[in-house]
PDB file of N, CA and C in Angstrom:
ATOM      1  N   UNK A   1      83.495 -21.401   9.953  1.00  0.00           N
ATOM      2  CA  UNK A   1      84.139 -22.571   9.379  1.00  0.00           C
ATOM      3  C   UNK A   1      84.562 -23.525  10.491  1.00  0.00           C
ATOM      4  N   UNK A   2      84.435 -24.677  10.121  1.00  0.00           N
ATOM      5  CA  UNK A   2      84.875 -25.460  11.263  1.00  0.00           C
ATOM      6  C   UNK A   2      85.913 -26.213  10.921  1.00  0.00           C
ATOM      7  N   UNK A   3      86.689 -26.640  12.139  1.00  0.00           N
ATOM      8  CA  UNK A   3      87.806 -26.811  11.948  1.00  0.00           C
ATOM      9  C   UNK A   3      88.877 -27.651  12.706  1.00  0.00           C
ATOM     10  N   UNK A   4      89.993 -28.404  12.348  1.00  0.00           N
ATOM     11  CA  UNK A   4      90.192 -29.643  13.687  1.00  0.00           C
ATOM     12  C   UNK A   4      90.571 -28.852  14.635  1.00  0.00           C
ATOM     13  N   UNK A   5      90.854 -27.695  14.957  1.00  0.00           N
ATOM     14  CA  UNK A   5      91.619 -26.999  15.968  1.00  0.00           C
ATOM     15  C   UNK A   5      90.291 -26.307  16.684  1.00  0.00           C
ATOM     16  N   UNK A   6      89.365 -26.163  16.239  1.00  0.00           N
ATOM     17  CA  UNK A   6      87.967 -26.044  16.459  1.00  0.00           C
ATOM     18  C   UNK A   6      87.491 -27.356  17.757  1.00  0.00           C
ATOM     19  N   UNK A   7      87.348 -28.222  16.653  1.00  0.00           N
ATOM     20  CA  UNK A   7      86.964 -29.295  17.470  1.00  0.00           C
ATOM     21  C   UNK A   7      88.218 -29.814  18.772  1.00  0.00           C
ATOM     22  N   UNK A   8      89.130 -29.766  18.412  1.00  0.00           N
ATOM     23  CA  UNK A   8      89.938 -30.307  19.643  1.00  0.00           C
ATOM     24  C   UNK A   8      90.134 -29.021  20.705  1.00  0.00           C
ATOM     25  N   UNK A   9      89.602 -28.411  20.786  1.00  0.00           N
ATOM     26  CA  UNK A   9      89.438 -27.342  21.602  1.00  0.00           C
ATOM     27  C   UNK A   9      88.109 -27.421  22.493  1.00  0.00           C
ATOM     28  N   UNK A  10      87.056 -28.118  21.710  1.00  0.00           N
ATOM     29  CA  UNK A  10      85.823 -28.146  22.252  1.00  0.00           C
ATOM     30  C   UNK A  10      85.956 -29.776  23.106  1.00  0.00           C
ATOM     31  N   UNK A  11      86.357 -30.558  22.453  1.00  0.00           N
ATOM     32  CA  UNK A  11      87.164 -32.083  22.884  1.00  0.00           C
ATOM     33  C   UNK A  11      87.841 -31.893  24.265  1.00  0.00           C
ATOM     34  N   UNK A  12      88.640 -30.712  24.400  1.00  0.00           N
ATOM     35  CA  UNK A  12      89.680 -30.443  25.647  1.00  0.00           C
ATOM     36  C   UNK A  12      89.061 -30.518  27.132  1.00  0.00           C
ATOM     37  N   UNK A  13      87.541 -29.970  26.667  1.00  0.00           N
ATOM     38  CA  UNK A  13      86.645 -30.341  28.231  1.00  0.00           C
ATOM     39  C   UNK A  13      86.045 -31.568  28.302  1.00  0.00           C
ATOM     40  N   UNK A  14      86.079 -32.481  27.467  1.00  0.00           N
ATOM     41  CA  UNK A  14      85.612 -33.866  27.940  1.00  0.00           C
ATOM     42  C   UNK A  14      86.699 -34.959  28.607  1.00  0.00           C
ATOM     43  N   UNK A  15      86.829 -35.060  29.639  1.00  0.00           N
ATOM     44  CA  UNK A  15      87.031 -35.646  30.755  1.00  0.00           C
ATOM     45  C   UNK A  15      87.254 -36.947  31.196  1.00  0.00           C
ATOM     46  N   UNK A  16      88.501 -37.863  30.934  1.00  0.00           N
ATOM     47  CA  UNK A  16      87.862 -38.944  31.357  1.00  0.00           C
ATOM     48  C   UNK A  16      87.543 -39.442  33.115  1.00  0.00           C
ATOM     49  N   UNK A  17      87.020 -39.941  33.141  1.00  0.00           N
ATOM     50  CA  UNK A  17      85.951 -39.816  34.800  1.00  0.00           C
ATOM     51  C   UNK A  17      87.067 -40.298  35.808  1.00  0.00           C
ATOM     52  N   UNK A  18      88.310 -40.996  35.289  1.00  0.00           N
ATOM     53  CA  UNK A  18      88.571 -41.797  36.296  1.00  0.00           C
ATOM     54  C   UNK A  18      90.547 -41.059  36.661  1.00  0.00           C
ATOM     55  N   UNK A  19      90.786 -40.892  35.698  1.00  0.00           N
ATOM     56  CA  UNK A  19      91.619 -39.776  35.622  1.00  0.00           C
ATOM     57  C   UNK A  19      91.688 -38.198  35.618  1.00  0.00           C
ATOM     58  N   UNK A  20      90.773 -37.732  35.176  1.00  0.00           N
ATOM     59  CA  UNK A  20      90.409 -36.269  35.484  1.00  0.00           C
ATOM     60  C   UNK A  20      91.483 -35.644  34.342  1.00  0.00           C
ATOM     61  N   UNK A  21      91.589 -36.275  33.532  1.00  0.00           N
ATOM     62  CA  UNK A  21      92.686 -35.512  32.183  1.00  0.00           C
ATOM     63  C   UNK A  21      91.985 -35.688  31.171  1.00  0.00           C
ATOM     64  N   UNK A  22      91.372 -35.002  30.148  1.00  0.00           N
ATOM     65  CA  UNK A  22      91.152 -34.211  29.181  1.00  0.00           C
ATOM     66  C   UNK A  22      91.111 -35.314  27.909  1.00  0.00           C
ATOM     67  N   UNK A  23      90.483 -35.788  27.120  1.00  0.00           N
ATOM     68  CA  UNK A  23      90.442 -37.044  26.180  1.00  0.00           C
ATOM     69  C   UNK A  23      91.442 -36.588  25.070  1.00  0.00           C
ATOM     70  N   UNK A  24      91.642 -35.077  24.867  1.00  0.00           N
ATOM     71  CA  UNK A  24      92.974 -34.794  24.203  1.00  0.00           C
ATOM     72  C   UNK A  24      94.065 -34.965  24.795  1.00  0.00           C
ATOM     73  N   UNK A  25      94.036 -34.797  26.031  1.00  0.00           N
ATOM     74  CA  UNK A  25      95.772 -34.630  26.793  1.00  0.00           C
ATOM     75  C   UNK A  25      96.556 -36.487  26.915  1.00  0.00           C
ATOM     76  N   UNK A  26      95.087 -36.884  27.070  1.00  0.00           N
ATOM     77  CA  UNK A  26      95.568 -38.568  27.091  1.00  0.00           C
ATOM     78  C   UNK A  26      95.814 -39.158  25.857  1.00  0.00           C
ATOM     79  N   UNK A  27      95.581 -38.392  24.890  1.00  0.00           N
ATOM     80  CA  UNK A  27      95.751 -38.922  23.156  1.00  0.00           C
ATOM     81  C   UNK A  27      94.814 -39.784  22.897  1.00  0.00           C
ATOM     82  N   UNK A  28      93.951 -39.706  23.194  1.00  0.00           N
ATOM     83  CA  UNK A  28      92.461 -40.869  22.681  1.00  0.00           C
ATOM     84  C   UNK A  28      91.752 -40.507  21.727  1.00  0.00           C
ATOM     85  N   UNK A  29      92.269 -38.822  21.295  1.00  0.00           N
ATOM     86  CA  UNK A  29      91.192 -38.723  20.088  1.00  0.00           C
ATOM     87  C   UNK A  29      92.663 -38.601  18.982  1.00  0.00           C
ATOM     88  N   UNK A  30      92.094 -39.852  17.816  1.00  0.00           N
ATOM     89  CA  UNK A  30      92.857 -40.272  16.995  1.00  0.00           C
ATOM     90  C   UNK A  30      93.272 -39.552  15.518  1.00  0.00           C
ATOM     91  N   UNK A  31      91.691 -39.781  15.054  1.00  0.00           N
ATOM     92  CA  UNK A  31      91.336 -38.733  13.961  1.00  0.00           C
ATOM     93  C   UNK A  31      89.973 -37.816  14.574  1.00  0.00           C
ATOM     94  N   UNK A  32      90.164 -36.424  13.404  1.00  0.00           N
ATOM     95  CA  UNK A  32      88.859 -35.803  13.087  1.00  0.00           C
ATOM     96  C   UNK A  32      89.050 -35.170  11.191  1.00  0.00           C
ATOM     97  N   UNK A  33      87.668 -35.953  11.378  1.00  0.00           N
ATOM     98  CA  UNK A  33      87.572 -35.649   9.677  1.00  0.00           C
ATOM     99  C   UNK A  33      86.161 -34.613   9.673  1.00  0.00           C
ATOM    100  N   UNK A  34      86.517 -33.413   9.130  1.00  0.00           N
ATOM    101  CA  UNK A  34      85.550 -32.606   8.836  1.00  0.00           C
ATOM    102  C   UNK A  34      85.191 -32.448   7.559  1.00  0.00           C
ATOM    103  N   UNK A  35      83.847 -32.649   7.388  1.00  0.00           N
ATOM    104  CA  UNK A  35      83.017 -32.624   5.646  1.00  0.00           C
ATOM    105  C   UNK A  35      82.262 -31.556   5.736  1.00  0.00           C
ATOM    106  N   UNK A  36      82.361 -30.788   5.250  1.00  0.00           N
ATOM    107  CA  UNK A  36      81.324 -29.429   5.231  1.00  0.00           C
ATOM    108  C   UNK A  36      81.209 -29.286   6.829  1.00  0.00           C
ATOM    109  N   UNK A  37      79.636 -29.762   7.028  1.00  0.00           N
ATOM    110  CA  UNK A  37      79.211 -29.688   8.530  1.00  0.00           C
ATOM    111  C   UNK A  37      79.216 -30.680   9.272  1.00  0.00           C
ATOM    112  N   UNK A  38      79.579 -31.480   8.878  1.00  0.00           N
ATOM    113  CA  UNK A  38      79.508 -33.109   9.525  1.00  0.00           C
ATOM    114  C   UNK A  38      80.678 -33.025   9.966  1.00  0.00           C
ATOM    115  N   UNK A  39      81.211 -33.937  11.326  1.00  0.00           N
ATOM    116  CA  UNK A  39      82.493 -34.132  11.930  1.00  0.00           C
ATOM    117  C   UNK A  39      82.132 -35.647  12.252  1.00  0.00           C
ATOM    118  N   UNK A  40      83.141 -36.689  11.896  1.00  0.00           N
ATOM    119  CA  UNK A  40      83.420 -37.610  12.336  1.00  0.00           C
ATOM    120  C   UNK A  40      84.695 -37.893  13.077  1.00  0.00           C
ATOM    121  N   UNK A  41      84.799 -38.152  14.565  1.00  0.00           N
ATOM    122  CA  UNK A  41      85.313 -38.445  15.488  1.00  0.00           C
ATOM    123  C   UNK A  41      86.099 -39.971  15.298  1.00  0.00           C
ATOM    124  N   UNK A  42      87.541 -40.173  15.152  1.00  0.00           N
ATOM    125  CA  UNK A  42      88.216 -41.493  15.613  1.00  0.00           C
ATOM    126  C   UNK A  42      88.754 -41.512  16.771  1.00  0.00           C
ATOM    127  N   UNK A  43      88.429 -42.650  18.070  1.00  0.00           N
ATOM    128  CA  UNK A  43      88.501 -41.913  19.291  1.00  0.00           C
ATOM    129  C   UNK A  43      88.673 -43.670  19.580  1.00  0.00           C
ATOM    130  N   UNK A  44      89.940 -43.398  20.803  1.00  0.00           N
ATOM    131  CA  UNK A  44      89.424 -44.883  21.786  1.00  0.00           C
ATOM    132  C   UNK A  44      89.542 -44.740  23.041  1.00  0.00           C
ATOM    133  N   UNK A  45      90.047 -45.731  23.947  1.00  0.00           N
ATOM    134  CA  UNK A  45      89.520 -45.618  25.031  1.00  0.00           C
ATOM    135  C   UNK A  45      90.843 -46.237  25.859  1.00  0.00           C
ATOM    136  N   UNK A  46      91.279 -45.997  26.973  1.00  0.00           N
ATOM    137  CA  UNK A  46      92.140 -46.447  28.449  1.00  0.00           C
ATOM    138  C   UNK A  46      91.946 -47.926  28.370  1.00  0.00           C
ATOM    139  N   UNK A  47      91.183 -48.709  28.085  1.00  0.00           N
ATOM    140  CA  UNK A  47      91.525 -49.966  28.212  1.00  0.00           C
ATOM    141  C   UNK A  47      89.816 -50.307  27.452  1.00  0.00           C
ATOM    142  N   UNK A  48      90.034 -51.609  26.798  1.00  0.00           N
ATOM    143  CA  UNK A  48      89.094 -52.124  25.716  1.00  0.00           C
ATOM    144  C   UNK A  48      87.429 -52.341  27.116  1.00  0.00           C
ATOM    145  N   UNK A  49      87.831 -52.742  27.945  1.00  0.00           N
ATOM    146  CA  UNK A  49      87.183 -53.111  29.097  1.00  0.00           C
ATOM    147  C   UNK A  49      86.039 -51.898  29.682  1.00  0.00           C
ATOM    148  N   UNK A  50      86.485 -51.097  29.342  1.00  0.00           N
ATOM    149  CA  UNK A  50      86.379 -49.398  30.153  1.00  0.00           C
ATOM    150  C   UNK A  50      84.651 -49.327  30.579  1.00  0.00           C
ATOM    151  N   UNK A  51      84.442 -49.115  31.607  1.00  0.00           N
ATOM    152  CA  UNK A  51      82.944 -49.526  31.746  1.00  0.00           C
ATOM    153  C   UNK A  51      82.617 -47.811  31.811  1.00  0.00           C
ATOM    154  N   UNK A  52      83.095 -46.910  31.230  1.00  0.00           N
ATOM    155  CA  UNK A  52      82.841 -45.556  30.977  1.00  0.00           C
ATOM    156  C   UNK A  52      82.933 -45.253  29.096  1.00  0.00           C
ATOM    157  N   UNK A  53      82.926 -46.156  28.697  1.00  0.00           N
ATOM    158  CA  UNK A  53      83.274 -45.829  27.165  1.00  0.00           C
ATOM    159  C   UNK A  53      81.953 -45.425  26.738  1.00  0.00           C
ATOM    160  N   UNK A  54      80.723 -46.071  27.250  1.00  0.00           N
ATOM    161  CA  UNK A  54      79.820 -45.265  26.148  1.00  0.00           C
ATOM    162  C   UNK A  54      79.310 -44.006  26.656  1.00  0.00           C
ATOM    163  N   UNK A  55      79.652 -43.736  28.148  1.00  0.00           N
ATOM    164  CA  UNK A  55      79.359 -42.263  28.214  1.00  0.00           C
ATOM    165  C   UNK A  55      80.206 -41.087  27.544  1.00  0.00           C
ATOM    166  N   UNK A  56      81.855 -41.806  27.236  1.00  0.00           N
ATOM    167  CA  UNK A  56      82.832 -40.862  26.886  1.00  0.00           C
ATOM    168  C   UNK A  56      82.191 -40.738  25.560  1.00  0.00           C
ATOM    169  N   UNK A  57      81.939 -41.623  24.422  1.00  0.00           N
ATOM    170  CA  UNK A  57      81.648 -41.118  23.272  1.00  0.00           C
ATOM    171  C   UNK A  57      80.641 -40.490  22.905  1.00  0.00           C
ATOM    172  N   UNK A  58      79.452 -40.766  24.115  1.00  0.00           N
ATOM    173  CA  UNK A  58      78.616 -40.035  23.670  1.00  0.00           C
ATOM    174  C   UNK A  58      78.813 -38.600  24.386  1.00  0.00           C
ATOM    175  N   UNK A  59      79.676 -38.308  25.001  1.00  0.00           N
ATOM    176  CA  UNK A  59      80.538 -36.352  25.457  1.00  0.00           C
ATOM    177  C   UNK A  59      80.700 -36.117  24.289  1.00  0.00           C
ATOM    178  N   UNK A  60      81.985 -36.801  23.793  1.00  0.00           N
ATOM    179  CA  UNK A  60      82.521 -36.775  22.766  1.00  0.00           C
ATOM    180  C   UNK A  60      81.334 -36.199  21.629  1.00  0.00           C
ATOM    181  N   UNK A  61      80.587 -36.490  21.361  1.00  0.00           N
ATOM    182  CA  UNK A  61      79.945 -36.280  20.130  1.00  0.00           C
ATOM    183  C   UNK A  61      78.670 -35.104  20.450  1.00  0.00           C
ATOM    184  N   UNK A  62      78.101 -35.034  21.413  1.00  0.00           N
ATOM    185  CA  UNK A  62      77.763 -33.865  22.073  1.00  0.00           C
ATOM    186  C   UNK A  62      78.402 -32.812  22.313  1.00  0.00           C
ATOM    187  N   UNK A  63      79.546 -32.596  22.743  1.00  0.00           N
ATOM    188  CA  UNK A  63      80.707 -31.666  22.582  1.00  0.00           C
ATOM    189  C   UNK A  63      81.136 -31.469  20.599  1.00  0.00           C
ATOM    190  N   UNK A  64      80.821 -32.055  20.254  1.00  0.00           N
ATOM    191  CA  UNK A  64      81.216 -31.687  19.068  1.00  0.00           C
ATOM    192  C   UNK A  64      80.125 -31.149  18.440  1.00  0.00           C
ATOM    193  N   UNK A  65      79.008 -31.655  18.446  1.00  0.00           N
ATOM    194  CA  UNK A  65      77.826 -31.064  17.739  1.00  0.00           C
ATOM    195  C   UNK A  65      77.284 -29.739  18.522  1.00  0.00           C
ATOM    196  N   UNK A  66      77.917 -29.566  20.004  1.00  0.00           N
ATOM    197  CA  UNK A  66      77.965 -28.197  20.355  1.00  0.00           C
ATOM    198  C   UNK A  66      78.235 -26.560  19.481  1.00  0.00           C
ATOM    199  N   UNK A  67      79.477 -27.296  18.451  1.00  0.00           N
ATOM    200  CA  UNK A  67      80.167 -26.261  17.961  1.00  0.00           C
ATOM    201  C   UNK A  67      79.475 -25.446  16.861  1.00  0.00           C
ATOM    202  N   UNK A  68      78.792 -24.518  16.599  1.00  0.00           N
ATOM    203  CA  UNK A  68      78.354 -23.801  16.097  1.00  0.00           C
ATOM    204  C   UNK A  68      79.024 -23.996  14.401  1.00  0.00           C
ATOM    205  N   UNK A  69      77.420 -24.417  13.561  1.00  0.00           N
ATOM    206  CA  UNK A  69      78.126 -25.039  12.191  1.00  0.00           C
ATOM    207  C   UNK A  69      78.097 -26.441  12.403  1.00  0.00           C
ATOM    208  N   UNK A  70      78.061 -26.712  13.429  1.00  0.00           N
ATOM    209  CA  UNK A  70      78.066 -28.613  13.355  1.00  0.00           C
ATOM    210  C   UNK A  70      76.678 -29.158  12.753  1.00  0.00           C
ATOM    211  N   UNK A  71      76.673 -29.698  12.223  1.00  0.00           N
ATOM    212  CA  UNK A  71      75.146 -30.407  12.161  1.00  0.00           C
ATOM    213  C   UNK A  71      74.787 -31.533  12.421  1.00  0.00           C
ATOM    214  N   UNK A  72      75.950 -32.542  12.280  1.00  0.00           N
ATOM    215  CA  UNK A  72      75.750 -33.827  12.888  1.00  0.00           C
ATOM    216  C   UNK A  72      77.404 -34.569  13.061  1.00  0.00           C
ATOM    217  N   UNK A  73      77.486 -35.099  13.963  1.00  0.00           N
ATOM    218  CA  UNK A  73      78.067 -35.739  14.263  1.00  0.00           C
ATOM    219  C   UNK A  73      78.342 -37.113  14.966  1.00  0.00           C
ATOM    220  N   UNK A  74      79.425 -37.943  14.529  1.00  0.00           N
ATOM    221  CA  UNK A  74      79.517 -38.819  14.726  1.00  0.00           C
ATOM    222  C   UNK A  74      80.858 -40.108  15.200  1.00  0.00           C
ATOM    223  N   UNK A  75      80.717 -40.853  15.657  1.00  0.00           N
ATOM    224  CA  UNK A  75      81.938 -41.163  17.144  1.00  0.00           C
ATOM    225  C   UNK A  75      82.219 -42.758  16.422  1.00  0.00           C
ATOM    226  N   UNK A  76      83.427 -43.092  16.466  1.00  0.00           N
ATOM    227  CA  UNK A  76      84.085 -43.887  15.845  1.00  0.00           C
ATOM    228  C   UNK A  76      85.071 -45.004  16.950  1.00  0.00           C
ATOM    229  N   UNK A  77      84.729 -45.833  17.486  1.00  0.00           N
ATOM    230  CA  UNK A  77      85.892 -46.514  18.777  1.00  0.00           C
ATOM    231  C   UNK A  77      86.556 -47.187  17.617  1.00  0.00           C
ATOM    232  N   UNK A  78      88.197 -47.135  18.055  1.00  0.00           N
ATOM    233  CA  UNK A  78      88.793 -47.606  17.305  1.00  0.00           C
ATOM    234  C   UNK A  78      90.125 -47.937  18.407  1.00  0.00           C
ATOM    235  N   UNK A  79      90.692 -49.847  18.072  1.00  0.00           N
ATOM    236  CA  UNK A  79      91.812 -50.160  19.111  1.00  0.00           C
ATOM    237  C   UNK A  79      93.233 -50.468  18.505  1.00  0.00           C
ATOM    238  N   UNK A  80      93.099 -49.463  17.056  1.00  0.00           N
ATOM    239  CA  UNK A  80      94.630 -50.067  16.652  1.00  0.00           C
ATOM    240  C   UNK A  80      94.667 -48.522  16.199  1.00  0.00           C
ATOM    241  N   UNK A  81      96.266 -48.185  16.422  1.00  0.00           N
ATOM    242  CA  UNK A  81      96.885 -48.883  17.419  1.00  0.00           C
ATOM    243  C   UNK A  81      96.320 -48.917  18.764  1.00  0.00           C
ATOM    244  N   UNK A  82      97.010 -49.674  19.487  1.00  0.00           N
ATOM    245  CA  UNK A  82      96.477 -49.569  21.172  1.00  0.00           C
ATOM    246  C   UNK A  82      97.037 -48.492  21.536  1.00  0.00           C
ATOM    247  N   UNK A  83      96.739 -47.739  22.722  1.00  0.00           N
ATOM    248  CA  UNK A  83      96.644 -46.728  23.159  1.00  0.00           C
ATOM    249  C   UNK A  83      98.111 -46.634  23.857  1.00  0.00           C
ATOM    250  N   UNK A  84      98.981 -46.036  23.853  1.00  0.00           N
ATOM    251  CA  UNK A  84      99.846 -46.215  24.546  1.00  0.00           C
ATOM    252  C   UNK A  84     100.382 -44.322  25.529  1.00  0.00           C
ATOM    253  N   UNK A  85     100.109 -44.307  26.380  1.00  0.00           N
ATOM    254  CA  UNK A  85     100.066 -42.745  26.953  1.00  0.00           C
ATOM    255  C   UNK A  85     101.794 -41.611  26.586  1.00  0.00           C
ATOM    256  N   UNK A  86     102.639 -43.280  26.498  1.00  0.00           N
ATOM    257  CA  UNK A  86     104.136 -42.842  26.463  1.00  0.00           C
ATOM    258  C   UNK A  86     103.837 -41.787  25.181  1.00  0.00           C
ATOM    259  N   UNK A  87     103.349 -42.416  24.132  1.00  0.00           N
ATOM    260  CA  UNK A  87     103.785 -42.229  22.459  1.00  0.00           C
ATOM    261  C   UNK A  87     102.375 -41.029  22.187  1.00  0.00           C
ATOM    262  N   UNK A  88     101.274 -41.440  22.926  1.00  0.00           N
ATOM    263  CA  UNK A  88      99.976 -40.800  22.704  1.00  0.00           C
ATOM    264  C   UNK A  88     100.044 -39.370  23.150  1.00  0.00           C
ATOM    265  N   UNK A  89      99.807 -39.576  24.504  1.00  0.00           N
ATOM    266  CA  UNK A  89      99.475 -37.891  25.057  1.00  0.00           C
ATOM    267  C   UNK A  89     100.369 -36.963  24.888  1.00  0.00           C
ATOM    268  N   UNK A  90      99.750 -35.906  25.336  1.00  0.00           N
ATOM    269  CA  UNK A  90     100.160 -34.540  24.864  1.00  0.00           C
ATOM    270  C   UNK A  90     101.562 -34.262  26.418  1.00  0.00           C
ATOM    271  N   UNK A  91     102.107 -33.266  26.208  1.00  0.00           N
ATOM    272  CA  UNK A  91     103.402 -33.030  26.963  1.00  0.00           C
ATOM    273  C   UNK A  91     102.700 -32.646  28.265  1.00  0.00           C
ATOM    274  N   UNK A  92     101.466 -32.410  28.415  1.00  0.00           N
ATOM    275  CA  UNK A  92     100.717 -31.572  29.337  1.00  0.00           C
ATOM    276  C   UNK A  92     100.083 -32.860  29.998  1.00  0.00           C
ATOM    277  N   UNK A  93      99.757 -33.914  29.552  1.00  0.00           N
ATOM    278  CA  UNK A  93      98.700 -35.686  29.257  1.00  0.00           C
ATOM    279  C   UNK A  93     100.142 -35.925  30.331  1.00  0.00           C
ATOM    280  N   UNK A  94     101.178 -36.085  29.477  1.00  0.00           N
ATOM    281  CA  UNK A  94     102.452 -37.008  30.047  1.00  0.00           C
ATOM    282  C   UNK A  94     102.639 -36.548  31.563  1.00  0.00           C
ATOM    283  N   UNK A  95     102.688 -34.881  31.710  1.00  0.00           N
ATOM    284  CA  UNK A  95     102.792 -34.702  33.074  1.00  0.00           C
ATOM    285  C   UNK A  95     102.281 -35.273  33.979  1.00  0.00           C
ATOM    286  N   UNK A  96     100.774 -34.970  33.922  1.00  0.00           N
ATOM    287  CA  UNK A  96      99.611 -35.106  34.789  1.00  0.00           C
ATOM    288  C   UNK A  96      99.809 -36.616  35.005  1.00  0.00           C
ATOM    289  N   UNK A  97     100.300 -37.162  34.060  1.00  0.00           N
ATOM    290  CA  UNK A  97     100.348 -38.722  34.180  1.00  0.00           C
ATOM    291  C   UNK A  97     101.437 -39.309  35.050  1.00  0.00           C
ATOM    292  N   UNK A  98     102.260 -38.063  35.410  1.00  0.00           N
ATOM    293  CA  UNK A  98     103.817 -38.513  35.692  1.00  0.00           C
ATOM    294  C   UNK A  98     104.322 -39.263  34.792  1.00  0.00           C
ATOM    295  N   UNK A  99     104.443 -39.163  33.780  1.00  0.00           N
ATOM    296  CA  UNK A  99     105.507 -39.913  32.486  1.00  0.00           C
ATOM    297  C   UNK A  99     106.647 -38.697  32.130  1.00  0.00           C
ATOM    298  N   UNK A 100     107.831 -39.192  32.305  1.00  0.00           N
ATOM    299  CA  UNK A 100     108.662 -38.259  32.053  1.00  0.00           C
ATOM    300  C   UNK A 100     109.704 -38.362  31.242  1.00  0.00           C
TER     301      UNK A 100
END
């Protein structure tokens, strides 16, 4: 069965390139909606500009269709709200970030 705790587990090794923290720990992945076997990804990005965004989504969605049971998947950029690391990332995101 697949599952969001599934997928954000498999999510935890994609990387963003320029920070080296985890696209979960920075809070960029927004939603995940799972339909049977299909996973659709709501995901954004460090700044609208990001000249790494289409490699991240396409991790992103490769890492997900990794997961055994996936059959297709699919990646969603989305900028509202804007990304904010204070309110977003994870307690582990905030460290690495020095936000305290």
């Amino acid at each position: 069965m697949i599952t969001k705790e599934k997928v954000l587990e498999k999510l935890s090794a994609v990387m963003d390139p320029e920070l080296m923290i985890s696209m979960v720990d920075l809070g960029l992945i927004y939603d995940i909606i799972v339909n049977d076997n299909t996973v659709h990804i709501v995901m954004t990005l460090t700044a609208p500009g990001c000249p790494y965004g289409p490699n991240l989504m396409n991790q992103v969605k490769q890492a997900v269709e990794s997961i055994e049971g996936v059959e297709k998947a699919s990646v969603e950029l989305a900028w509202d709200p804007p990304w904010d690391p204070v309110e977003m990332a994870t307690e582990k995101g905030k460290d690495m970030l020095g936000i305290w």
